[in-house]
C-alpha atoms as a PDB file:
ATOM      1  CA  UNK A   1     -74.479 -61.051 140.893  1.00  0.00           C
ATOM      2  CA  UNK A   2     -77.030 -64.122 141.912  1.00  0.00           C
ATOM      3  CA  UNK A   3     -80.565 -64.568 140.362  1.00  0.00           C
ATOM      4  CA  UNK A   4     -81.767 -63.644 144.012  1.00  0.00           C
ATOM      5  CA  UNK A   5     -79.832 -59.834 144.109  1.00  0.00           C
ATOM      6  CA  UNK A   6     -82.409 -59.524 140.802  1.00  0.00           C
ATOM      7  CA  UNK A   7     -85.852 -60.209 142.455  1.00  0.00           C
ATOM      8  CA  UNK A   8     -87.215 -58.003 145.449  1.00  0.00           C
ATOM      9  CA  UNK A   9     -90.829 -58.745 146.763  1.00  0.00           C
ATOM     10  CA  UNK A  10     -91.745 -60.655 143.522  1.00  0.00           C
ATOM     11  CA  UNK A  11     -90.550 -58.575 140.991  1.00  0.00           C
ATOM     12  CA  UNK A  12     -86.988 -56.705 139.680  1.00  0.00           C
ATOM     13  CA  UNK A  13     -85.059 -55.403 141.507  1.00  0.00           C
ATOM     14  CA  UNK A  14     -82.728 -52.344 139.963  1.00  0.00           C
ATOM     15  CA  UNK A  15     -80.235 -54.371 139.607  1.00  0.00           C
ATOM     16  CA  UNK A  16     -82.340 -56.683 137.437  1.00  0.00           C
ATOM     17  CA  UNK A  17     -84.288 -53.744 135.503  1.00  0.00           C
ATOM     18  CA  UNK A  18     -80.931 -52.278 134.871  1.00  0.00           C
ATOM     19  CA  UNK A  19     -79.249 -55.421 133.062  1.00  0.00           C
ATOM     20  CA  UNK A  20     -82.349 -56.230 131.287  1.00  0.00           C
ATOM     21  CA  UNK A  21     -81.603 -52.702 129.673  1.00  0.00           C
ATOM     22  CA  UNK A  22     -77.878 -53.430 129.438  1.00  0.00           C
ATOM     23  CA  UNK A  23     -78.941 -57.143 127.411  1.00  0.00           C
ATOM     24  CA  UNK A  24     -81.254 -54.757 125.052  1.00  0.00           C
ATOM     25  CA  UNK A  25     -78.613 -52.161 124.594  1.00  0.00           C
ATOM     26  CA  UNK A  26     -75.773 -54.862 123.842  1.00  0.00           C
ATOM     27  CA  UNK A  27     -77.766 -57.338 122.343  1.00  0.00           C
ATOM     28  CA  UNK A  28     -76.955 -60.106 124.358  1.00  0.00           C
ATOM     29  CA  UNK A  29     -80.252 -60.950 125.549  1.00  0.00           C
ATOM     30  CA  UNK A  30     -80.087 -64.767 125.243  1.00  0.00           C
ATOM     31  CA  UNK A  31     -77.502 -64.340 128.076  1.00  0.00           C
ATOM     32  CA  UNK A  32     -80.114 -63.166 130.284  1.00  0.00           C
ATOM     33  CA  UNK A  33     -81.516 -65.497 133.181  1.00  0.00           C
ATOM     34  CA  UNK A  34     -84.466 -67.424 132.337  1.00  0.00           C
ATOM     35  CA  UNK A  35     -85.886 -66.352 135.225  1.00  0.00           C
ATOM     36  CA  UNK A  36     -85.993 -62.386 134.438  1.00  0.00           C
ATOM     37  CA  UNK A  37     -86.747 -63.238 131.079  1.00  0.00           C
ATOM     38  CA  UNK A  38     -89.793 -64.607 131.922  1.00  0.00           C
ATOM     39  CA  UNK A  39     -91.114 -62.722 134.603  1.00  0.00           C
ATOM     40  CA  UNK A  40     -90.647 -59.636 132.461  1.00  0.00           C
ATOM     41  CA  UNK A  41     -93.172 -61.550 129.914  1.00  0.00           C
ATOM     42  CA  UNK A  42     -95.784 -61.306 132.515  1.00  0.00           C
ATOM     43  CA  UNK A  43     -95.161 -58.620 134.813  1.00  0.00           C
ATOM     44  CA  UNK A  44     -96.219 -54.855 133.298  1.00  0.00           C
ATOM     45  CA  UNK A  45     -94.883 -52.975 135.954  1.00  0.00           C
ATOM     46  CA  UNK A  46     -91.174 -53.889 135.651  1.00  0.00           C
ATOM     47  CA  UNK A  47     -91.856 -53.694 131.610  1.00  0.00           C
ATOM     48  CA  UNK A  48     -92.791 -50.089 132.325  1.00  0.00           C
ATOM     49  CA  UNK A  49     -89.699 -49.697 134.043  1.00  0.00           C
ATOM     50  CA  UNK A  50     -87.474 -51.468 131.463  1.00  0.00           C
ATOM     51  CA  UNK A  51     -88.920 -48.426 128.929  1.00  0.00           C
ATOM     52  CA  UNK A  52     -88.430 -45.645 131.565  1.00  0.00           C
ATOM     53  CA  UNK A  53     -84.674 -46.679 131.634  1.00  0.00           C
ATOM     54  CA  UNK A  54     -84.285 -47.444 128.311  1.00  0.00           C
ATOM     55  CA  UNK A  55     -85.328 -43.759 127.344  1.00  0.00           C
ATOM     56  CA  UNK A  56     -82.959 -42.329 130.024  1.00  0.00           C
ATOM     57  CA  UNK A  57     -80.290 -44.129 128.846  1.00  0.00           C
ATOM     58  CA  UNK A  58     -80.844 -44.224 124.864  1.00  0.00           C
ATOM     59  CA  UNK A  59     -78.746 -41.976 123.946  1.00  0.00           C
ATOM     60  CA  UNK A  60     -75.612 -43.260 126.122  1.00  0.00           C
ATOM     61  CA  UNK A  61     -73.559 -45.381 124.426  1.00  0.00           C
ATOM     62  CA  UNK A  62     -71.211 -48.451 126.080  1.00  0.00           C
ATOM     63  CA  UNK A  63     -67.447 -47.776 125.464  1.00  0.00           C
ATOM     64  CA  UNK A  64     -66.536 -50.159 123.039  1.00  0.00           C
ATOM     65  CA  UNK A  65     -64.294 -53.119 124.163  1.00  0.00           C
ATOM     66  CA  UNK A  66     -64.834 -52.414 127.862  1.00  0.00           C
ATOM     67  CA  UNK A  67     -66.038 -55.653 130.550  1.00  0.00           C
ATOM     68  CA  UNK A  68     -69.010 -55.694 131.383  1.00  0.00           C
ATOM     69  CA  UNK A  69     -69.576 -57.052 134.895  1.00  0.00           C
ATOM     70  CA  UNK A  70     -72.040 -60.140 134.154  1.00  0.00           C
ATOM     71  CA  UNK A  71     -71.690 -61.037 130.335  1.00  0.00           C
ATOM     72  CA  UNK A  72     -68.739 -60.574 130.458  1.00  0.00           C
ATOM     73  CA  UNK A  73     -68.119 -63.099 133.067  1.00  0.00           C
ATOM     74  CA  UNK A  74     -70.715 -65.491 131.762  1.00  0.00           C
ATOM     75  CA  UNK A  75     -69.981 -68.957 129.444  1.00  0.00           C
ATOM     76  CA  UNK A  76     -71.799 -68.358 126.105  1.00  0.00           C
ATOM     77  CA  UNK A  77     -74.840 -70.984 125.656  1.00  0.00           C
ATOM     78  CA  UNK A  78     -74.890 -73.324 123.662  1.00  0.00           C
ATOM     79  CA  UNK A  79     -77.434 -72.951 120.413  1.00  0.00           C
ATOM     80  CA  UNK A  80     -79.669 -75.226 122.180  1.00  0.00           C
ATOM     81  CA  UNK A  81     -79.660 -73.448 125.507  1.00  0.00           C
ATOM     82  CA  UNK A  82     -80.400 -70.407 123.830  1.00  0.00           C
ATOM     83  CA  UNK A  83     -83.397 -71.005 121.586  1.00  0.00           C
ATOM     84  CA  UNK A  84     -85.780 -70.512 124.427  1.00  0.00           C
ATOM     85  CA  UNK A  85     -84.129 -67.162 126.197  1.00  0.00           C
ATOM     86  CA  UNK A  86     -84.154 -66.046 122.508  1.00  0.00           C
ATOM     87  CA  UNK A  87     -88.016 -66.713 121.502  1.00  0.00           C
ATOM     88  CA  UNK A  88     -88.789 -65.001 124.811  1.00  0.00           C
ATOM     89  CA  UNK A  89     -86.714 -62.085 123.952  1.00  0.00           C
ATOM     90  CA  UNK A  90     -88.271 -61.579 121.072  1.00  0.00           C
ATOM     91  CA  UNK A  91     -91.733 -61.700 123.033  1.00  0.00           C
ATOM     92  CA  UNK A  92     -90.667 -59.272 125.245  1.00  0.00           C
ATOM     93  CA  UNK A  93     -89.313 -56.725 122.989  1.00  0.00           C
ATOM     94  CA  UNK A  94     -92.882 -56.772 121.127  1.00  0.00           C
ATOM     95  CA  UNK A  95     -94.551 -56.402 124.196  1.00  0.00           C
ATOM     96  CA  UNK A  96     -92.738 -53.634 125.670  1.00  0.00           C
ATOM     97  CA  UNK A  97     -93.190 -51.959 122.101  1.00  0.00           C
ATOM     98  CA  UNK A  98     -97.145 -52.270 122.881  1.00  0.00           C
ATOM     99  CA  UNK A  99     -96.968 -51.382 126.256  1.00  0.00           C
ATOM    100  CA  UNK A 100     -95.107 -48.249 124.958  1.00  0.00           C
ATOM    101  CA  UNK A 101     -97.881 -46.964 122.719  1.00  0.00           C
ATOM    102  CA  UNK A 102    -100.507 -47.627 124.763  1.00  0.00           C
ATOM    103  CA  UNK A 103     -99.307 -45.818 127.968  1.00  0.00           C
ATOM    104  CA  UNK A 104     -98.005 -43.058 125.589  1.00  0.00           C
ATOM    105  CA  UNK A 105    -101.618 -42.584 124.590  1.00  0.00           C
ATOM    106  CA  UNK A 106    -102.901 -42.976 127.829  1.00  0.00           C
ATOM    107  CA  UNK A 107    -100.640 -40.559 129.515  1.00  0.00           C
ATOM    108  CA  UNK A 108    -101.988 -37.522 126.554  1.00  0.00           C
ATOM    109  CA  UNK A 109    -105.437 -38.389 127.794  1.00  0.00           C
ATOM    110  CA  UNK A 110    -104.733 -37.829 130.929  1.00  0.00           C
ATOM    111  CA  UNK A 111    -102.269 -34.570 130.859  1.00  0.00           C
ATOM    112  CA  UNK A 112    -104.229 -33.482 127.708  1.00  0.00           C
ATOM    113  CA  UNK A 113    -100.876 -32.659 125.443  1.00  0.00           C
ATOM    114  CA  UNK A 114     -97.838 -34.175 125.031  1.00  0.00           C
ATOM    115  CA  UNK A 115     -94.530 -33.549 126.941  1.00  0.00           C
ATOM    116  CA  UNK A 116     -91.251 -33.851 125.046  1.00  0.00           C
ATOM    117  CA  UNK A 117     -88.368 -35.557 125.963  1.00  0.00           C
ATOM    118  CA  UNK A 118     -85.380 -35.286 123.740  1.00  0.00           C
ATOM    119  CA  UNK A 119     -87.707 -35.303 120.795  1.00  0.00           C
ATOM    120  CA  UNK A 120     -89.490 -38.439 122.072  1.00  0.00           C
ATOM    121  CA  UNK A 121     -92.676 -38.555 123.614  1.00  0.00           C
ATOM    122  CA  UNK A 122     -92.327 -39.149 127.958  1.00  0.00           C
ATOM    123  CA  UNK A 123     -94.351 -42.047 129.335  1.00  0.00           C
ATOM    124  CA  UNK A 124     -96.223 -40.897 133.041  1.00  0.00           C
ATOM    125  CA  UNK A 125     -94.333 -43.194 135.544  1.00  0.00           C
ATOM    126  CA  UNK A 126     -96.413 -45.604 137.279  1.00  0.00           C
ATOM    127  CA  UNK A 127     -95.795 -46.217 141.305  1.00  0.00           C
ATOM    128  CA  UNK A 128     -93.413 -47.731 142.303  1.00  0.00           C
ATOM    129  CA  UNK A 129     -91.040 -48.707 145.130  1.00  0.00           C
ATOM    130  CA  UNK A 130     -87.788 -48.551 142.858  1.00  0.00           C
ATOM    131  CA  UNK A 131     -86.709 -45.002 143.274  1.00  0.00           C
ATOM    132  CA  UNK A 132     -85.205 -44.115 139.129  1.00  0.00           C
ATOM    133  CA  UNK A 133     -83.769 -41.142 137.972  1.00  0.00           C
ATOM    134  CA  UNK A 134     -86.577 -39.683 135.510  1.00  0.00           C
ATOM    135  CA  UNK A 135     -85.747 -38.964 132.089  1.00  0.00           C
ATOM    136  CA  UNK A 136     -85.097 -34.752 131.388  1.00  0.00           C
ATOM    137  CA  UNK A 137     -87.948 -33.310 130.209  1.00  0.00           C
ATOM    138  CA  UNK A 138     -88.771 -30.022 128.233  1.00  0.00           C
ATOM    139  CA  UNK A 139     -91.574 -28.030 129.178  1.00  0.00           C
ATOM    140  CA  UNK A 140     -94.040 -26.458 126.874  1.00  0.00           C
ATOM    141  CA  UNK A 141     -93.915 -22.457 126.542  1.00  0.00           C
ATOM    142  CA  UNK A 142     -96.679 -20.791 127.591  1.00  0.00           C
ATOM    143  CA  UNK A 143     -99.337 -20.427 125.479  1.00  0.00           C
ATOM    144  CA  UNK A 144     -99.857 -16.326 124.677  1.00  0.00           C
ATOM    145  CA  UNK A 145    -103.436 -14.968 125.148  1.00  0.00           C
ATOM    146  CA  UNK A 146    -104.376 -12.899 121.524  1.00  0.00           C
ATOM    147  CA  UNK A 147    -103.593  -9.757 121.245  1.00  0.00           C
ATOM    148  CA  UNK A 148    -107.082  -8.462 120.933  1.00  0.00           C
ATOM    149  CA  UNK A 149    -108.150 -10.609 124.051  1.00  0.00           C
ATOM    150  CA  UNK A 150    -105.414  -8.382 126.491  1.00  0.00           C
ATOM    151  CA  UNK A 151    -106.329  -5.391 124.941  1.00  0.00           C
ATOM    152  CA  UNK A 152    -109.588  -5.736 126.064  1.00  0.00           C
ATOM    153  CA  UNK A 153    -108.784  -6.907 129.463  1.00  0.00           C
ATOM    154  CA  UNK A 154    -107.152  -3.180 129.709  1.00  0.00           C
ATOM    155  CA  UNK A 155    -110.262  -1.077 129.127  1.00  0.00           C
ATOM    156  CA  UNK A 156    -112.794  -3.486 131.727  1.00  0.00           C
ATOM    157  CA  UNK A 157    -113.640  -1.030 134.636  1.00  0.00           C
ATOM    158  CA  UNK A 158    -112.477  -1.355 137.773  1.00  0.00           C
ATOM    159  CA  UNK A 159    -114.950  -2.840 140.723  1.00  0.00           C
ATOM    160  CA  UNK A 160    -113.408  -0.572 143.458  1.00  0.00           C
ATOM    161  CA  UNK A 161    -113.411   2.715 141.442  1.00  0.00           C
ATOM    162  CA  UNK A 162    -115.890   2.568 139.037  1.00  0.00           C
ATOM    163  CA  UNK A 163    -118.572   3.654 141.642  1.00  0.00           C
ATOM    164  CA  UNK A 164    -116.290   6.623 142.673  1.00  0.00           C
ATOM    165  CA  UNK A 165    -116.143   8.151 139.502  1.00  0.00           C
ATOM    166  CA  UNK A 166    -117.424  11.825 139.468  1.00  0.00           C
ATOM    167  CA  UNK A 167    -118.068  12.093 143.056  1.00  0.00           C
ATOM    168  CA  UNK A 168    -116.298  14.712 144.915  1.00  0.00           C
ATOM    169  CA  UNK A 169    -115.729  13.270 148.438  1.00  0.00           C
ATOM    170  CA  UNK A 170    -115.298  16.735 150.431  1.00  0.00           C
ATOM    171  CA  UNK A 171    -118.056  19.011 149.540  1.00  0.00           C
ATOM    172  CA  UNK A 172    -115.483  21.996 149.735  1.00  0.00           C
ATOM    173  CA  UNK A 173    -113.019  21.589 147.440  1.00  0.00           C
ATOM    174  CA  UNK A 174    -112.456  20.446 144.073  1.00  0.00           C
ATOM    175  CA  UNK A 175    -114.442  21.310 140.387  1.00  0.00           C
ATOM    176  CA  UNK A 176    -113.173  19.284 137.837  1.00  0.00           C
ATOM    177  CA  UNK A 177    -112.505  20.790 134.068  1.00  0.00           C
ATOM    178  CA  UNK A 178    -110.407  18.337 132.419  1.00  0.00           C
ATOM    179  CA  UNK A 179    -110.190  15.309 131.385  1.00  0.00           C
ATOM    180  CA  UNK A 180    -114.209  15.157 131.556  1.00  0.00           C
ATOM    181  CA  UNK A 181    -115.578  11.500 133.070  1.00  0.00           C
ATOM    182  CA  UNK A 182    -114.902   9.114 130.484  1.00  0.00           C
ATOM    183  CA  UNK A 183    -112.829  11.273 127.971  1.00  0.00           C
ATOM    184  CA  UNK A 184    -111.318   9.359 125.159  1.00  0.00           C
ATOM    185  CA  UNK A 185    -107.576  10.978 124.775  1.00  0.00           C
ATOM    186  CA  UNK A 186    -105.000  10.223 122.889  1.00  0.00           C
ATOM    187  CA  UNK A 187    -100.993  11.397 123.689  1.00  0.00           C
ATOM    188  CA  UNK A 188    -100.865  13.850 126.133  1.00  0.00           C
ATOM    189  CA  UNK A 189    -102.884  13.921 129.436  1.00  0.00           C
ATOM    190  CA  UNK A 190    -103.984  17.806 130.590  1.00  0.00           C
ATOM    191  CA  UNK A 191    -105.350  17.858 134.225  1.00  0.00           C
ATOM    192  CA  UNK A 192    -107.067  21.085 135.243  1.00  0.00           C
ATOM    193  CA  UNK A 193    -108.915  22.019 137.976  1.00  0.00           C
ATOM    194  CA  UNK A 194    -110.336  24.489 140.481  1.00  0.00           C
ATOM    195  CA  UNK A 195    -109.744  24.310 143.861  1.00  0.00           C
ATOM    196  CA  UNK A 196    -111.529  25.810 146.488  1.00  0.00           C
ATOM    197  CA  UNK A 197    -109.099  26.186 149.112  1.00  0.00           C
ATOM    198  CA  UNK A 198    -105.233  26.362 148.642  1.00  0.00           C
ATOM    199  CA  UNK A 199    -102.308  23.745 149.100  1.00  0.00           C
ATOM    200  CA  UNK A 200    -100.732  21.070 147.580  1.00  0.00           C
ATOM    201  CA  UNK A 201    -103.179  18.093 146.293  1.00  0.00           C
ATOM    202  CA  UNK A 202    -101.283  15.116 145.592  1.00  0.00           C
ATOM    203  CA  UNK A 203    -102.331  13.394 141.363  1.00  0.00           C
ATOM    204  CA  UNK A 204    -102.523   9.584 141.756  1.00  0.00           C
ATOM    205  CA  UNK A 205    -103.009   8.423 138.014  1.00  0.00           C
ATOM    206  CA  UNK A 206    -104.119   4.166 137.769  1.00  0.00           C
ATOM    207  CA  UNK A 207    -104.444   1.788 135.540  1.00  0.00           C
ATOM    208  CA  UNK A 208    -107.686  -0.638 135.479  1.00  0.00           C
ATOM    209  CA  UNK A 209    -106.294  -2.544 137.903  1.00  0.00           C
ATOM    210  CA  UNK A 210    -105.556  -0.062 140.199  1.00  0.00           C
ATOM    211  CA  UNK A 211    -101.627   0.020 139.328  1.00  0.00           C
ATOM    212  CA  UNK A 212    -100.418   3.287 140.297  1.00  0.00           C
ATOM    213  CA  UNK A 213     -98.397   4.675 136.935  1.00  0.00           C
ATOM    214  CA  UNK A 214     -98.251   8.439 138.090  1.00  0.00           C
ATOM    215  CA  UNK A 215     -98.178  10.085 141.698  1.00  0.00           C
ATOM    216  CA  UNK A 216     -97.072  13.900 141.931  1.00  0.00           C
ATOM    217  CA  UNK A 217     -97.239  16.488 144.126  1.00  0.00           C
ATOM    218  CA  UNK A 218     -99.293  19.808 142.849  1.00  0.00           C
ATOM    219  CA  UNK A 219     -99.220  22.487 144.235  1.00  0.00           C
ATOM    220  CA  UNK A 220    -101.045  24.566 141.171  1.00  0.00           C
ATOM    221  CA  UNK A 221    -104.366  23.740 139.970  1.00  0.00           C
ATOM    222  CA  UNK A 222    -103.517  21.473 136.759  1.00  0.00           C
ATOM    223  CA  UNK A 223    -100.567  19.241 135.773  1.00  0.00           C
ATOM    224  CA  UNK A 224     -99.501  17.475 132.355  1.00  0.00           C
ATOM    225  CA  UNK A 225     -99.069  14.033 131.768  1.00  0.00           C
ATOM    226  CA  UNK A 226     -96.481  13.300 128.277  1.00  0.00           C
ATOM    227  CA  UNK A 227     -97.524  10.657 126.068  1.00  0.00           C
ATOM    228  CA  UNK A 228     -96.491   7.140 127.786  1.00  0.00           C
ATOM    229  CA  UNK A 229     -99.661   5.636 128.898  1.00  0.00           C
ATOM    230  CA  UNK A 230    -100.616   2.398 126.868  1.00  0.00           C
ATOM    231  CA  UNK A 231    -104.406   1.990 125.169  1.00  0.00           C
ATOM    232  CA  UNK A 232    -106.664   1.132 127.965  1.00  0.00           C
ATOM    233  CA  UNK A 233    -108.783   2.654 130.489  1.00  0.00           C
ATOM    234  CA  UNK A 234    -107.122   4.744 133.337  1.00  0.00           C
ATOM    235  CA  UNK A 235    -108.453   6.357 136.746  1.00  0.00           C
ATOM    236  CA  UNK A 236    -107.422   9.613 138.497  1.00  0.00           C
ATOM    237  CA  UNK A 237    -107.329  10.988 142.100  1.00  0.00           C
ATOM    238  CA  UNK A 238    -107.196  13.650 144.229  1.00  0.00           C
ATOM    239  CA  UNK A 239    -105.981  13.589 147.345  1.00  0.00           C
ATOM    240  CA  UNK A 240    -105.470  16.561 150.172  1.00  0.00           C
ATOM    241  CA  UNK A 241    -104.029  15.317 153.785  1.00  0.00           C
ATOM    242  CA  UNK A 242    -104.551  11.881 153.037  1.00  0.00           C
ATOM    243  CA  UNK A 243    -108.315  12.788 152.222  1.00  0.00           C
ATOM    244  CA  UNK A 244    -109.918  11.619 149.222  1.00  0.00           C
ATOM    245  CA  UNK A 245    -110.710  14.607 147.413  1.00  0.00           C
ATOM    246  CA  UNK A 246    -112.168  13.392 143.101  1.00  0.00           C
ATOM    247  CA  UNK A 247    -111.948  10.559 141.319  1.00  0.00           C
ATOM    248  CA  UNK A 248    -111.781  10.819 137.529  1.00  0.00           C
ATOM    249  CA  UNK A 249    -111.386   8.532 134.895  1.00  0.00           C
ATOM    250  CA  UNK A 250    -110.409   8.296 131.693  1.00  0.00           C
ATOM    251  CA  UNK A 251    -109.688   6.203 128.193  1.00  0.00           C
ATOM    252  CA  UNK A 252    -106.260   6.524 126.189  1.00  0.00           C
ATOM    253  CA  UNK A 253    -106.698   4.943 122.539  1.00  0.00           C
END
């Protein structure tokens, strides 16, 4: 590996990002090219990407005693050769430290929470031409709505029905005895009603948004619903040869 298979269009290549990791992870940054050493100093973009490998890879561990394809094949420095690698080292580990905390608290301004990643907080990517594998993330749960606030949401009235309510839509046919308009019940359901001509009438019973929980055929003049409706308001039809005959509604507690 040459210092030119590290560079790409003036900055690291992944090649270069990745051994700048691998001299972090080993400690053998004085054994790092001048040349990355420095250009990581002043280039943020490949210092976010140092960090966004870093975390993939943190909790990996090297296999101990195993070659490692460019220190490993590299003469050790002398003390004097190494002074310089080693001051810059120590500049860029202190920057990429900063550069971690502020794009950390950038990225929860701009997302408005924080994602967790292993138990560590996950840095927003930047751009970039390098294509990475992104560290795992774990997604927040949902946040549940109160109870009190989807209770509620079951006794609003429905837009479509509402208006219906009452109204018998063939003058002929149906007068309504139970439940009344608005009747607050509580267990069991008792439908009754008086038909003016004979036949089957098929019950649609609805929830408040217009879910159909019960649908039977009747071919008497009242039918009973058991006990398995939830607390919220609930609409009832009706219906003779695909004719609209009543709608009804209704409020279980």
């Amino acid at each position: 590996m040459t210092t030119a298979d590290l560079f790409s269009s003036g900055h690291l290549t992944e090649e270069g990002i990745g051994l700048y990791v691998d001299g972090l992870k080993l400690g053998r940054m004085s054994e790092l090219p001048a040349e990355i050493l420095e250009h990581v100093a002043e280039c943020g973009k490949c210092r976010m990407e140092i960090v966004e490998l870093h975390q993939v890879l943190e909790e990996v561990s090297y296999a101990e005693g195993s070659a490692h394809p460019y220190f490993d094949r590299v003469p050790a420095k002398s003390p004097e050769q190494s002074r310089i690698p080693y001051a810059v080292a120590a500049i860029l580990v202190l920057a990429i430290g900063v550069t971690y905390i502020v794009s950390t608290f950038s990225t929860r301004e701009e997302q408005g929470g924080q994602v967790e990643t292993s138990g560590k907080t996950a840095m927003t990517r930047p751009d970039t031409t390098h294509t990475r594998k992104p560290a795992l993330v774990k997604e927040q749960p949902a946040k549940k709505q109160p109870r009190d606030k989807v209770l509620a949401s079951n006794f609003e009235p429905s837009p479509n029905l509402e208006d219906l309510v009452g109204s018998a839509v063939r003058s002929s046919s149906i007068e309504v005895m139970s439940p009344s308009a608005g009747e607050t019940v509580s267990g069991t359901v008792r439908f009754l009603w008086k038909a003016g001509a004979g036949g089957p009438v098929r019950l649609r019973v609805l929830s408040n948004t217009e879910k159909v929980v019960e649908s039977a055929e009747v071919s008497g003049s009242g039918h009973i619903l058991e006990g398995t409706l939830s607390p919220g308001l609930y609409y009832w039809t009706l219906e003779a040869d695909s004719e609209l005959l009543y709608v009804g509604k209704f409020i279980v507690q």
